[in-house]
Protein backbone atom coordinates (compact mmCIF):
# COMPACT_ATOMS: atom_id res chain seq x y z
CA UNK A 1 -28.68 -6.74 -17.04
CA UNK A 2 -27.55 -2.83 -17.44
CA UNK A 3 -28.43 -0.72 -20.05
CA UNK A 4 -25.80 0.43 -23.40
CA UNK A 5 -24.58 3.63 -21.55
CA UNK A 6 -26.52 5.30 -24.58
CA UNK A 7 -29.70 3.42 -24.17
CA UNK A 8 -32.73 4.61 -21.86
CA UNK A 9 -32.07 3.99 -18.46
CA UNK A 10 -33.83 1.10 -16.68
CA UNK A 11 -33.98 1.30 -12.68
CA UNK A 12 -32.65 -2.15 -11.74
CA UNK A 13 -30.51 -1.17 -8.85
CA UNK A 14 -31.55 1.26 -6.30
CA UNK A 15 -29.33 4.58 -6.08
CA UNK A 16 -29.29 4.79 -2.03
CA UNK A 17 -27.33 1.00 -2.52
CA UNK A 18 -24.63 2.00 -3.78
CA UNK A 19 -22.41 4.95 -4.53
CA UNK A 20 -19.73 5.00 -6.89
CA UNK A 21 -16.46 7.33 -6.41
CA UNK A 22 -14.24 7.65 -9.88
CA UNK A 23 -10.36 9.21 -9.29
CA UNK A 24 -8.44 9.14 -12.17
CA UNK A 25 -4.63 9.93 -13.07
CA UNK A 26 -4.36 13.26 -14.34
CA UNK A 27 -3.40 12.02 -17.72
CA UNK A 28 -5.64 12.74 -21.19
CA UNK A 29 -5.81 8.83 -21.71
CA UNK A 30 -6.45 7.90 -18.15
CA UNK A 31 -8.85 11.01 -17.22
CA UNK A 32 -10.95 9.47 -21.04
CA UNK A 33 -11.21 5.56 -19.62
CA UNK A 34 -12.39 6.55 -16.03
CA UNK A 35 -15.02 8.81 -17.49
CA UNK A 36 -15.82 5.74 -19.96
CA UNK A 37 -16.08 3.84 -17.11
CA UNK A 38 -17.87 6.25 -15.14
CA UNK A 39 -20.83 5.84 -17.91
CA UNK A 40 -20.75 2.55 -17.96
CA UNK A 41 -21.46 2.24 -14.22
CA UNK A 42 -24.19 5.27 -14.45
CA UNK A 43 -25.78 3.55 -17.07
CA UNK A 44 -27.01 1.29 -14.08
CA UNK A 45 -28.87 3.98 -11.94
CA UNK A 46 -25.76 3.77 -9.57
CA UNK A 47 -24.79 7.31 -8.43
CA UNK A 48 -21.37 8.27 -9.86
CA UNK A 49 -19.06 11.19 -8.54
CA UNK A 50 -15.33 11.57 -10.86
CA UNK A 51 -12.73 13.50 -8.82
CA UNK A 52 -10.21 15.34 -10.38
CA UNK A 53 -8.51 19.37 -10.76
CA UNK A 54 -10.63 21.94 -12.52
CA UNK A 55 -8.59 21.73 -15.24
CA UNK A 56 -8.59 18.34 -15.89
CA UNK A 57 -12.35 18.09 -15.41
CA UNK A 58 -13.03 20.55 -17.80
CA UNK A 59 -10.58 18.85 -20.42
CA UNK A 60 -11.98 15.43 -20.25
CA UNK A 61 -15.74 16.78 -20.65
CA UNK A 62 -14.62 19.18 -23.48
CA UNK A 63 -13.18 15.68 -25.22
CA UNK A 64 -15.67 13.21 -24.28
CA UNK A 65 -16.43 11.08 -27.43
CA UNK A 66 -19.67 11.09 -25.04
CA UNK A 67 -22.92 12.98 -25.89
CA UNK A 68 -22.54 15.88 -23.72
CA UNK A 69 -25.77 15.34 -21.90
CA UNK A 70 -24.87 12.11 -20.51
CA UNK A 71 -22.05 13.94 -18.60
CA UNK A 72 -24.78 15.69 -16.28
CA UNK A 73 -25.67 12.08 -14.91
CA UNK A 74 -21.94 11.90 -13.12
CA UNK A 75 -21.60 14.48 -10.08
CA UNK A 76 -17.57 16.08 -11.31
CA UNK A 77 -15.87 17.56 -8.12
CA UNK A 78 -13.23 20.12 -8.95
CA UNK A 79 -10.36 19.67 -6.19
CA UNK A 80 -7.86 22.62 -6.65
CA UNK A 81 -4.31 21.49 -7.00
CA UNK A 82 -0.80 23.62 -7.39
CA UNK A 83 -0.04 25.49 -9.71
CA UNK A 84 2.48 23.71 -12.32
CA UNK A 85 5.12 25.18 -14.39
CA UNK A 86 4.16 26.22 -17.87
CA UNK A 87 7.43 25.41 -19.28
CA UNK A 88 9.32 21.80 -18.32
CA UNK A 89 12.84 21.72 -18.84
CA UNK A 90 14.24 19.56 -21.43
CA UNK A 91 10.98 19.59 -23.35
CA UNK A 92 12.10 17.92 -26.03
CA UNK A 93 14.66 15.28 -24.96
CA UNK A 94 16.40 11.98 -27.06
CA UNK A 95 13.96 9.53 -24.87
CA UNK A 96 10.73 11.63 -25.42
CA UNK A 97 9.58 10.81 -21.79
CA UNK A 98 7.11 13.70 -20.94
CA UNK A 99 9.23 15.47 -17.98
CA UNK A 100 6.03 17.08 -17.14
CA UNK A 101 4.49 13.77 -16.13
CA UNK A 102 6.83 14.59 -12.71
CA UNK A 103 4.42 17.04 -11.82
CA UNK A 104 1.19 14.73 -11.58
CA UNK A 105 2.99 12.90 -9.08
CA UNK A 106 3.13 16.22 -7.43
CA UNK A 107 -0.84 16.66 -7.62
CA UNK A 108 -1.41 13.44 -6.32
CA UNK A 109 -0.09 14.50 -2.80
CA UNK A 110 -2.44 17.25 -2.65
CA UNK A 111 -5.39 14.81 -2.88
CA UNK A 112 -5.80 12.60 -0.71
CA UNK A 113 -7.32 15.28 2.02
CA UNK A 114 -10.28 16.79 -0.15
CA UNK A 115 -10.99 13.04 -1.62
CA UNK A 116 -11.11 11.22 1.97
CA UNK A 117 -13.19 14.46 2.77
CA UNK A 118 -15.78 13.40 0.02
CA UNK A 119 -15.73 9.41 0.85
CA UNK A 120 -16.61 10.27 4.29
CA UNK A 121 -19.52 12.34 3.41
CA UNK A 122 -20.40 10.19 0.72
CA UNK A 123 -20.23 6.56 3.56
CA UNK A 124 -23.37 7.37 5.73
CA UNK A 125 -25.55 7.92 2.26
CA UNK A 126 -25.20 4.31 1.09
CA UNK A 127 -25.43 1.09 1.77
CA UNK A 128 -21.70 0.58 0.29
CA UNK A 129 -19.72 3.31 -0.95
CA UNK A 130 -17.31 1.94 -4.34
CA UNK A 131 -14.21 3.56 -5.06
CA UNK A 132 -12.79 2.70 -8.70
CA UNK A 133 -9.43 4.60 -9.17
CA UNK A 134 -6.88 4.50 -11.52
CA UNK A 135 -3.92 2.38 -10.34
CA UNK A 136 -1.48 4.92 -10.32
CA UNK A 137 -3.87 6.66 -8.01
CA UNK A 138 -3.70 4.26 -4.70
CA UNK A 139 -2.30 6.53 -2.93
CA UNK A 140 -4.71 8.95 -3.10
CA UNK A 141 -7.25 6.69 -1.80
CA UNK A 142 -5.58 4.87 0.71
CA UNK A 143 -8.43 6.23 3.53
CA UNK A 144 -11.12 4.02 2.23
CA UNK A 145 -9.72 1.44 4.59
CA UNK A 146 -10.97 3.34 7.19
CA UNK A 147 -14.50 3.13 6.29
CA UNK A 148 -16.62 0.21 6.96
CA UNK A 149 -18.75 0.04 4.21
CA UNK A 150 -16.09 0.93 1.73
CA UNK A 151 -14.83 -1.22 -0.90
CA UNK A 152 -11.68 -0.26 -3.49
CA UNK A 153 -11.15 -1.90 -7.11
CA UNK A 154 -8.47 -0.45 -9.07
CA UNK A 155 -8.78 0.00 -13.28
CA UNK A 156 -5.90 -0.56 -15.01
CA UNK A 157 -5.45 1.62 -18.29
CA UNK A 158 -3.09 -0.11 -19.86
CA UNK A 159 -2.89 -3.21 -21.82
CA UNK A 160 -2.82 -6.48 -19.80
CA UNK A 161 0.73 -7.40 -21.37
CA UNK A 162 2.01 -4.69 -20.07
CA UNK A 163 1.17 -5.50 -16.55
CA UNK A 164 1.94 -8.98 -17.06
CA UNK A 165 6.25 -7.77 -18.18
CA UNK A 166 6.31 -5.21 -15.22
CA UNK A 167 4.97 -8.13 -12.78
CA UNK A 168 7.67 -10.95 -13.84
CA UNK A 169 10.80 -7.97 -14.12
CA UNK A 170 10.00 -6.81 -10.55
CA UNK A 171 10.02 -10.60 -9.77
CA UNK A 172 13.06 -11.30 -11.49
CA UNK A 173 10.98 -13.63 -13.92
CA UNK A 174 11.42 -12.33 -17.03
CA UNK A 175 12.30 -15.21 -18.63
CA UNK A 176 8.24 -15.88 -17.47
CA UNK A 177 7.02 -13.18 -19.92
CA UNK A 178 4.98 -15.11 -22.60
CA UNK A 179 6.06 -12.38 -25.69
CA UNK A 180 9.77 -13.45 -27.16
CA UNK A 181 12.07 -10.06 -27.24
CA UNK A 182 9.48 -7.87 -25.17
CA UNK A 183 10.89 -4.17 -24.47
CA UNK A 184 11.95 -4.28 -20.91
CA UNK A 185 10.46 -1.94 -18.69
CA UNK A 186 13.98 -0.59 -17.73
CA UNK A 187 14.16 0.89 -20.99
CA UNK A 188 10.86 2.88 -21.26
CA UNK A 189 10.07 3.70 -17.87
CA UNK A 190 12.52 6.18 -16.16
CA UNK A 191 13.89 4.98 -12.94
CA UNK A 192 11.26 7.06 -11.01
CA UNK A 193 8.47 6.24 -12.80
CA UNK A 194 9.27 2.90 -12.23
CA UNK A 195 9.35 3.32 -8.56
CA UNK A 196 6.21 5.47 -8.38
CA UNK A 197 4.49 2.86 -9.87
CA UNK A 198 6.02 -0.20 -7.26
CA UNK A 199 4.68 2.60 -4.58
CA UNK A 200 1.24 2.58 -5.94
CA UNK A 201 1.31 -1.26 -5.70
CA UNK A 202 2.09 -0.92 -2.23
CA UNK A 203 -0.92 1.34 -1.52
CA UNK A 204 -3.29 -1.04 -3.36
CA UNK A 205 -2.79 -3.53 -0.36
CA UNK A 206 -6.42 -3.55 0.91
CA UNK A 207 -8.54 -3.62 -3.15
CA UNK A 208 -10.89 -6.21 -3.54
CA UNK A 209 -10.18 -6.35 -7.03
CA UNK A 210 -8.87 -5.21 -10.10
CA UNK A 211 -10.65 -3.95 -13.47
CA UNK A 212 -8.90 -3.98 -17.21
CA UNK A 213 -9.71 -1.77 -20.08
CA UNK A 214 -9.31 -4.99 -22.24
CA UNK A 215 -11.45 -7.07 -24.34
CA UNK A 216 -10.57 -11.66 -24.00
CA UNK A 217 -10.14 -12.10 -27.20
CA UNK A 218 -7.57 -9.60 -27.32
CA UNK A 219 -5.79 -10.11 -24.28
CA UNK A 220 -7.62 -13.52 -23.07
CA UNK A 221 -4.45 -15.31 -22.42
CA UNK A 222 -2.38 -12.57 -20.44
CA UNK A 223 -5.66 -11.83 -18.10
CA UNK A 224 -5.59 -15.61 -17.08
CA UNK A 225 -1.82 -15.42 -16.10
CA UNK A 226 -2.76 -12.20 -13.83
CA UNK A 227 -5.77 -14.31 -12.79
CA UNK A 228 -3.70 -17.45 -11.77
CA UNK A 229 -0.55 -15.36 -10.21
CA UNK A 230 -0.37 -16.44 -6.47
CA UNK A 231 -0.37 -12.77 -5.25
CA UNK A 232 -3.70 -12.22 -7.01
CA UNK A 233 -5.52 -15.31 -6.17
CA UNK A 234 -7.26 -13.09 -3.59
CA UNK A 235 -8.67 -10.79 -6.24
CA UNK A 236 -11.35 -11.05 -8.33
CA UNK A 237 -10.87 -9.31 -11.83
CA UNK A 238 -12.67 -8.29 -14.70
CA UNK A 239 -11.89 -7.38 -18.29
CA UNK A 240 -14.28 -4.31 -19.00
CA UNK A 241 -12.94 -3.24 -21.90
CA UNK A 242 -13.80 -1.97 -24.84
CA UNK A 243 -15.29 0.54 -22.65
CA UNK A 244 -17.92 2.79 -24.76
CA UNK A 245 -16.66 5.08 -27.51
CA UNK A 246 -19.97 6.91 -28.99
CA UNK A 247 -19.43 8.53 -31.97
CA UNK A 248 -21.48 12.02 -31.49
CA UNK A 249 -20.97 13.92 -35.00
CA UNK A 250 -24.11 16.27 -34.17
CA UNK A 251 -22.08 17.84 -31.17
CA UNK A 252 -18.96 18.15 -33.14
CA UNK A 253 -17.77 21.77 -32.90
CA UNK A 254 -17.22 23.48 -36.34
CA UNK A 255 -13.75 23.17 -36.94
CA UNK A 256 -14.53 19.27 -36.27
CA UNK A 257 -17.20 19.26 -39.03
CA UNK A 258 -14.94 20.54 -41.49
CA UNK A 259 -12.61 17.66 -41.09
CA UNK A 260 -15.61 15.30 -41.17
CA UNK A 261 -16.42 16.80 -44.44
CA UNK A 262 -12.93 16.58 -45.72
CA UNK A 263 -12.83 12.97 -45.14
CA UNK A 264 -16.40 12.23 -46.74
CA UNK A 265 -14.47 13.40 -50.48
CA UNK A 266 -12.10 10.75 -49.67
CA UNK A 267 -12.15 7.13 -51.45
CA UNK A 268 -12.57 4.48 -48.58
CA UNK A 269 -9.86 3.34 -46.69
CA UNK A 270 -7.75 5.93 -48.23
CA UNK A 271 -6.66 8.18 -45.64
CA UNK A 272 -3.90 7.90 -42.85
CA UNK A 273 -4.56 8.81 -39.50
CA UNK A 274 -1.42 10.46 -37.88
CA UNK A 275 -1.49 11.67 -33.71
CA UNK A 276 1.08 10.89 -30.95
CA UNK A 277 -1.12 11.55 -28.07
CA UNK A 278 -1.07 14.07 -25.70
CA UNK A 279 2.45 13.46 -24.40
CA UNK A 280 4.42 13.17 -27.35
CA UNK A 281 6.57 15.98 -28.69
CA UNK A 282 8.61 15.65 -31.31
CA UNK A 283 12.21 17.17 -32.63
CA UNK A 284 11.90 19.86 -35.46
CA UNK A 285 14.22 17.68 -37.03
CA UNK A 286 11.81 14.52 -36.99
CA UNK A 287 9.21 16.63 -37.36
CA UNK A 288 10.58 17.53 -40.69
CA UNK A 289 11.81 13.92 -41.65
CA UNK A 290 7.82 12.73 -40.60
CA UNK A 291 6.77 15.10 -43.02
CA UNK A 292 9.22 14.51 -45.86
CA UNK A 293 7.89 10.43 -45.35
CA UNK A 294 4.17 11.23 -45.66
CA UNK A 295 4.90 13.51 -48.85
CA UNK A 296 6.89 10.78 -50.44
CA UNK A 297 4.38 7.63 -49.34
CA UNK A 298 1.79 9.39 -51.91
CA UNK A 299 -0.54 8.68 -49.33
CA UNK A 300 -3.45 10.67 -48.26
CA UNK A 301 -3.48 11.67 -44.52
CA UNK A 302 -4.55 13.85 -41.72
CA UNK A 303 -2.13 14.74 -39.05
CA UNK A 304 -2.51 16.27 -35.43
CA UNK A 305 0.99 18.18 -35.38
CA UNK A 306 0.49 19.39 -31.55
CA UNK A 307 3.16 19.22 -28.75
CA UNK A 308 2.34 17.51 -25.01
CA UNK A 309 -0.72 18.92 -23.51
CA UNK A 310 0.70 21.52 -21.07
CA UNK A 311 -0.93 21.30 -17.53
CA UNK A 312 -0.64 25.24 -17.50
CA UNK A 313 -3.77 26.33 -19.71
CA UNK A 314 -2.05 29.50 -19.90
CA UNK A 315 0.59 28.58 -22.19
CA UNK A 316 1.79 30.51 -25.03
CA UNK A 317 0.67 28.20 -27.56
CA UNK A 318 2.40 29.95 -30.45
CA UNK A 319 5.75 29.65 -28.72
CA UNK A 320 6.03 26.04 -29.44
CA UNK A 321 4.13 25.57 -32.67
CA UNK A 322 6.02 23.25 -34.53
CA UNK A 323 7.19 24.75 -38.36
CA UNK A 324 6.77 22.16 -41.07
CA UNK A 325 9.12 21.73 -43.93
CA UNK A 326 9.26 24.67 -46.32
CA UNK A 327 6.55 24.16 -48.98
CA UNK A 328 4.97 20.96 -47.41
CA UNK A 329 1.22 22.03 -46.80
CA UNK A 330 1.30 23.66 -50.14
CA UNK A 331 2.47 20.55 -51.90
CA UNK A 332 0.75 17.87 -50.09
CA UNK A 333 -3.00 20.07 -49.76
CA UNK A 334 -4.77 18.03 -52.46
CA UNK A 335 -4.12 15.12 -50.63
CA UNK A 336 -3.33 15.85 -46.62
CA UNK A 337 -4.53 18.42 -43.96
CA UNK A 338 -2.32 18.89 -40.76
CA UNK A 339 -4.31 20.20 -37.76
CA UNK A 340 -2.89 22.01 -34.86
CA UNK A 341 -5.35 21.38 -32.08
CA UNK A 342 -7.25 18.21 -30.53
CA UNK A 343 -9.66 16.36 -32.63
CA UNK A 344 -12.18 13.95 -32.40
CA UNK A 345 -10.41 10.93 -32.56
CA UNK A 346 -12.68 8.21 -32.11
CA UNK A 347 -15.14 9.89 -35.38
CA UNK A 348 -11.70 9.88 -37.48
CA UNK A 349 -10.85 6.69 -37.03
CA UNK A 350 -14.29 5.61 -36.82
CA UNK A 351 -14.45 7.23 -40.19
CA UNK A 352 -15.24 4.76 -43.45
CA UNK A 353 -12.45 6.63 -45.57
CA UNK A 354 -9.88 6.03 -42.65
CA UNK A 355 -7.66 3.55 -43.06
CA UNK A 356 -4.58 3.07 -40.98
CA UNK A 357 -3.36 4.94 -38.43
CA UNK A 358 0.10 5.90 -36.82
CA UNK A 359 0.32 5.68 -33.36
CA UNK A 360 2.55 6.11 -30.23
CA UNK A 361 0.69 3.24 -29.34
CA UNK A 362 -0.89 4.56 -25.69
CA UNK A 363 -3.41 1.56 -24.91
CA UNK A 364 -6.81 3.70 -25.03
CA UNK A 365 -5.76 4.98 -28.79
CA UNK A 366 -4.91 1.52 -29.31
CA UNK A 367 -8.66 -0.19 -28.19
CA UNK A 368 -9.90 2.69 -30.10
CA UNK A 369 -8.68 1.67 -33.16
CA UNK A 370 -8.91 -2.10 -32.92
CA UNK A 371 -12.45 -1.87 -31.84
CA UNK A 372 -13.22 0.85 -35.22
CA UNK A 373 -11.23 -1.80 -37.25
CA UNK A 374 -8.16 0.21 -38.35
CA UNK A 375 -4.93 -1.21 -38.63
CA UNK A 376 -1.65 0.75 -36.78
CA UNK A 377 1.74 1.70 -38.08
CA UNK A 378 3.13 1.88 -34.61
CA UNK A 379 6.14 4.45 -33.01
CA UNK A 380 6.17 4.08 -29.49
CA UNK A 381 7.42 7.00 -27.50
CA UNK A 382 7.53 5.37 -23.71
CA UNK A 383 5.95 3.79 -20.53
CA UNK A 384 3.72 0.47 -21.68
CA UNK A 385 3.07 1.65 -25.43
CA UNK A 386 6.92 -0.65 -26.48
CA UNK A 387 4.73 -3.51 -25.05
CA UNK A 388 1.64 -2.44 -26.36
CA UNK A 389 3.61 -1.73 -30.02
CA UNK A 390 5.12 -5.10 -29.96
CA UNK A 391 1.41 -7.10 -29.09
CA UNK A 392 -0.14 -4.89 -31.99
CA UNK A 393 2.81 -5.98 -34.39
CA UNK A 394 4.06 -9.59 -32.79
CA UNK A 395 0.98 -11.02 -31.27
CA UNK A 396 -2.01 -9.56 -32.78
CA UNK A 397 -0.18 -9.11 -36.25
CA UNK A 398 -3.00 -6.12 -36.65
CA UNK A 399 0.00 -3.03 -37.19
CA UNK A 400 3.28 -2.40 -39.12
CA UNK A 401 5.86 -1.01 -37.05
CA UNK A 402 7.55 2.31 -38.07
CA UNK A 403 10.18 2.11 -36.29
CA UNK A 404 11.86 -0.61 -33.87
CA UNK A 405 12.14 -0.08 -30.01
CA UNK A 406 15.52 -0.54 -30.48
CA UNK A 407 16.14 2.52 -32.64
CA UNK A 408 14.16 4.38 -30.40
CA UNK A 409 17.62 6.94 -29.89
CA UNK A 410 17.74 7.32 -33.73
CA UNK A 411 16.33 10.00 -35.82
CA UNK A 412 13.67 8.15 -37.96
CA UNK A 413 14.42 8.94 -41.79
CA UNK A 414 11.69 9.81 -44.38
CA UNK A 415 12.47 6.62 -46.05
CA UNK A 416 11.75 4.27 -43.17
CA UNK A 417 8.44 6.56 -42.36
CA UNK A 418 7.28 6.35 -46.34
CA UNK A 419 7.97 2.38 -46.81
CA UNK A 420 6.30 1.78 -43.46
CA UNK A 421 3.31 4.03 -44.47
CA UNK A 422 2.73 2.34 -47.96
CA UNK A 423 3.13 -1.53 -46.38
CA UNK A 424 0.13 -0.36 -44.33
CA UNK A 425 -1.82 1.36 -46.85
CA UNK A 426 -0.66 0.21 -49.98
CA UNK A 427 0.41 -3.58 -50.24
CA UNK A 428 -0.77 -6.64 -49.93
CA UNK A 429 0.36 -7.31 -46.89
CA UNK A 430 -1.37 -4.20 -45.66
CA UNK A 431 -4.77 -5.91 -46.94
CA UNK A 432 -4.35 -8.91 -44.91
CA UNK A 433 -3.46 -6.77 -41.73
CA UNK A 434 -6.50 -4.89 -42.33
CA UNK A 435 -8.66 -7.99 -43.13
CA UNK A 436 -7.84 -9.26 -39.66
CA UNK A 437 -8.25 -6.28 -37.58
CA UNK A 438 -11.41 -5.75 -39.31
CA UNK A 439 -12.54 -9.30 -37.68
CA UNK A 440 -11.77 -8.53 -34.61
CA UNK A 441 -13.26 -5.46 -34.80
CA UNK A 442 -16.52 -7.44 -35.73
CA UNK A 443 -15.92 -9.79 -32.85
CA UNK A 444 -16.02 -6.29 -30.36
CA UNK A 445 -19.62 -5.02 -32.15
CA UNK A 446 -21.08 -8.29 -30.62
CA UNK A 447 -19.30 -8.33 -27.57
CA UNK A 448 -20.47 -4.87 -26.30
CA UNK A 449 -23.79 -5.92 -28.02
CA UNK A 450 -26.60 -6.98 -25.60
CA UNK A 451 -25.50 -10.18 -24.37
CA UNK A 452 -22.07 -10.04 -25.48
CA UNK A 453 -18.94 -11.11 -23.43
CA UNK A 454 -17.96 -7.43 -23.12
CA UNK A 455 -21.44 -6.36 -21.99
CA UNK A 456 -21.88 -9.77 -19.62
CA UNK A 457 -18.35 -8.37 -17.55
CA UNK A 458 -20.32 -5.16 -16.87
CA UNK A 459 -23.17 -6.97 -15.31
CA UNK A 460 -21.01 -9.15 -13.65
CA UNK A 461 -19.21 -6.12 -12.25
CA UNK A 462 -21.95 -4.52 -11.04
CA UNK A 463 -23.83 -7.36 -9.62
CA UNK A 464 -20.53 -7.79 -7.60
CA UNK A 465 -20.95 -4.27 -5.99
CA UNK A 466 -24.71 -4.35 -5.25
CA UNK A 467 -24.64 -8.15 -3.45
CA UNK A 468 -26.36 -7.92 -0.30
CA UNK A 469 -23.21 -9.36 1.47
CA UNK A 470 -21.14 -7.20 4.02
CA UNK A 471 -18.05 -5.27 3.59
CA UNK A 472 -17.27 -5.30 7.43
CA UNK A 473 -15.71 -8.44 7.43
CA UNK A 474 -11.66 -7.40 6.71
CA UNK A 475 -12.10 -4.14 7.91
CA UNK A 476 -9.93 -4.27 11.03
CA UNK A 477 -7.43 -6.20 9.31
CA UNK A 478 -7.23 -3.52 6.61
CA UNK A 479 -7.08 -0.61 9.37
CA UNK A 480 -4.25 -2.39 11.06
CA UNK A 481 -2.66 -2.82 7.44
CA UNK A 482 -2.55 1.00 6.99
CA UNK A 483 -1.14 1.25 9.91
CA UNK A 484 1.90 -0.76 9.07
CA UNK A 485 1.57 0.81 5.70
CA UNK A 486 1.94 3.99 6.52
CA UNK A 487 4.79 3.50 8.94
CA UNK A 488 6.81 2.23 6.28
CA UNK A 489 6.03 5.49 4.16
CA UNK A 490 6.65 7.61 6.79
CA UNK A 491 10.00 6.21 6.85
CA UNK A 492 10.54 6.27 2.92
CA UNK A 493 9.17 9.62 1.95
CA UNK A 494 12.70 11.12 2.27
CA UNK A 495 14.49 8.71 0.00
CA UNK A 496 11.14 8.82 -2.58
CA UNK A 497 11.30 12.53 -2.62
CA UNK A 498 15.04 12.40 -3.61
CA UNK A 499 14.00 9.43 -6.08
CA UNK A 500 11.45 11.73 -7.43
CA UNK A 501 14.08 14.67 -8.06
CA UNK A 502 16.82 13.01 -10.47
């Protein structure tokens, strides 16, 4: 059984056995999982190496919620990518989907070379070379088919619902979707993004199975539909989730501490949590109407005001700070700070005076705040987090929700925002919601405890990767099947290029 990726390290599995390759989406969220992951796996004595641009390597190690020593046990590889423009157009549009998302899709082209370059030099140094990638990353790793010893098992970072609507509407199933009034996926995933991600399905032909950032008795039920679908039968899966958030307040920078101090003054439970991720950016106008909501809620809070993360780390960043309502800080400062740059987020909401948060709902700020026991007011922006909004709200009954998926075109009023805000925090109905989330918060502690159900996946997992069985046996059948593959994309790369333009 593996170590607690912050517990001394006990040599179980050789190193030379097996060699584990990480390539993540180069997405905030995604990029924080795979490095999650990437512990957990080190935490074995397995080698780990996490792909990804300079850039993006430096961003997810500036973030970790890791100690920052543990990052020297995973070997980073900085492949350079293009540049990107600093300034998408229509920055700020009705639907909020993050335009410069497009240019990821971009990046991924560029690496397949320099990552096939590093599996084969990696092959001949182990006994079986692992690659774990994100799923929107098949593409990019489509080579390992080509090596012998090689073995692919894709992580999906986003809640198993979510997978489970997209798989019955591609079918034409939906009326197979176990959640009544589900967001469709037509509705919060542009047409391209939808087809990107039917293309990465396509690449993931030849994986030998899947992993989940999910916890069973979250998501129990919707893992054993993917489990039982006839397409999957093939594959094994496992639910790895919560992966590891460690709370590090002695490496917290000082700006960090001061918040940390802040919310020590404040009575427990007290304080609202407010971020929209790092591809959220909001309209002055709901920026102001947001503001107006907290003010009038009475509530106490701590908001990250900061537009999308820009993948240009040159970019002006006083040229889109947001202004706030004239007056606001000054009126709402003995109760609320707003904070213009990233913060810790897993220490905030891991934070005893914390006690709701509202959330776009992305899956990995969702986990986090299940697993600290913190209830969600939920405004989803786009992609899975409609799905992941309506299993906080409908399913797990752990959230209120701000604001319907069906008013997503609507400017959200202060009134809606401050009645939402004090049902969380302030009602009885808010006490129950946090009663339950804090039980299934409980139920987390002991399953990434030693000998827990989270903790029992992980050794599963790895024990799965270091069997003494071959890896030779499909391997001409999955050479011949990127063959075909590729003929097929060779043929489609005009009409995806156009797909990817409009």
């Amino acid at each position: 059984m593996g170590r607690h990726p912050d517990q001394p390290r006990q040599h179980e599995f050789s190193p030379s056995s097996v060699v584990v390759v990480v390539v993540p989406y180069p997405a905030q969220s995604h990029l924080n999982q795979l490095l999650q992951l990437a512990h957990v796996i080190s935490s074995y004595d397995i080698p780990v190496h996490y792909v990804g641009s300079p850039l993006n390597n430096s961003r997810v190690k500036s973030r970790a919620s890791n100690p920052l020593y543990r990052l020297t046990e995973i070997h980073f590889h900085d492949f350079p990518t293009p540049s990107l423009p600093s300034s998408p157009t229509n920055w700020a549009t009705k639907f909020k989907f993050p335009e410069h998302s497009l240019f990821c899709w971009e990046v991924t082209t560029h690496l397949r070379v320099p990552v096939a370059a590093l599996l084969r030099s990696l092959s001949p140094t182990a006994r079986r070379l692992v690659v774990v990638y994100d799923i929107l990353m098949a593409s990019v790793v489509q080579d390992v088919v080509s090596l012998p010893n090689t073995e692919a098992y894709s992580l999906n970072t986003s809640s198993v619902l979510s997978c489970v609507v997209f798989g019955c509407e591609a079918l034409g199933m939906r009326d197979k979707i176990p959640v009544k009034d589900i967001p469709s996926t037509k509705s919060s995933f542009p047409s391209v993004y939808r087809n990107f991600i039917a293309f990465q399905g396509l690449m993931s032909y030849s994986k030998s199975g899947e992993l989940h950032n999910t916890y069973r008795a979250i998501e129990g039920s919707f893992a054993e539909l993917l489990a039982h679908d006839k397409n999957s039968r093939k594959k094994k899966t496992w639910a790895m989730g919560p992966l590891p958030q460690n709370k590090n307040l002695k490496e917290l920078r000082n700006q960090d501490k001061s918040l940390m101090e802040w919310l020590e003054k404040q009575e427990p439970k007290s304080v609202l949590y407010v971020s929209f991720g790092t591809t959220t950016t909001f309209s002055d106008n709901q920026i102001k109407e947001l503001a107006l909501g907290l003010e009038q809620s009475r509530v106490k809070f701590l908001w990250v005001l900061r537009d999308a993360d820009r993948l240009d780390a040159s970019s002006n960043e006083e040229e889109r700070r947001t202004k706030l309502p004239y007056g606001f800080e000054e009126r709402t400062r003995e109760r609320g700070i707003v904070v213009r740059e990233w913060v810790p987020q897993v220490e905030i909401l891991g934070h005893p005076s914390t006690g709701g948060f509202m959330s776009h709902c992305g899956w990995n700020s969702c986990i986090e705040s299940i697993s600290m026991g913190v209830p969600i007011a939920t405004w989803p922006m786009h992609f899975d987090q409609p799905t992941n909004a309506a299993l906080i709200t409908k399913v797990l009954k752990v959230g209120v929700a701000v604001v319907e998926w069906r008013q997503r075109d609507d400017l959200v009023n202060s009134s809606l925002i401050s009645k939402a805000v004090i049902k969380l925090m302030a009602s009885e109905e808010g006490d129950e919601i946090r009663r339950r989330v804090v039980e299934m918060s409980e139920e987390i502690k002991h399953a990434v405890a030693e000998g827990g159900d989270c903790r029992l996946e992980w050794d599963c997992f790895v024990s799965h990767i270091t069997r003494e069985a071959t890896s030779l046996e499909n391997h001409k059948i999955r050479r011949f099947g990127l063959k075909v593959i590729n003929s097929v994309i060779e043929f489609s790369i005009p009409f995806i290029e156009l797909l990817m333009r409009f």
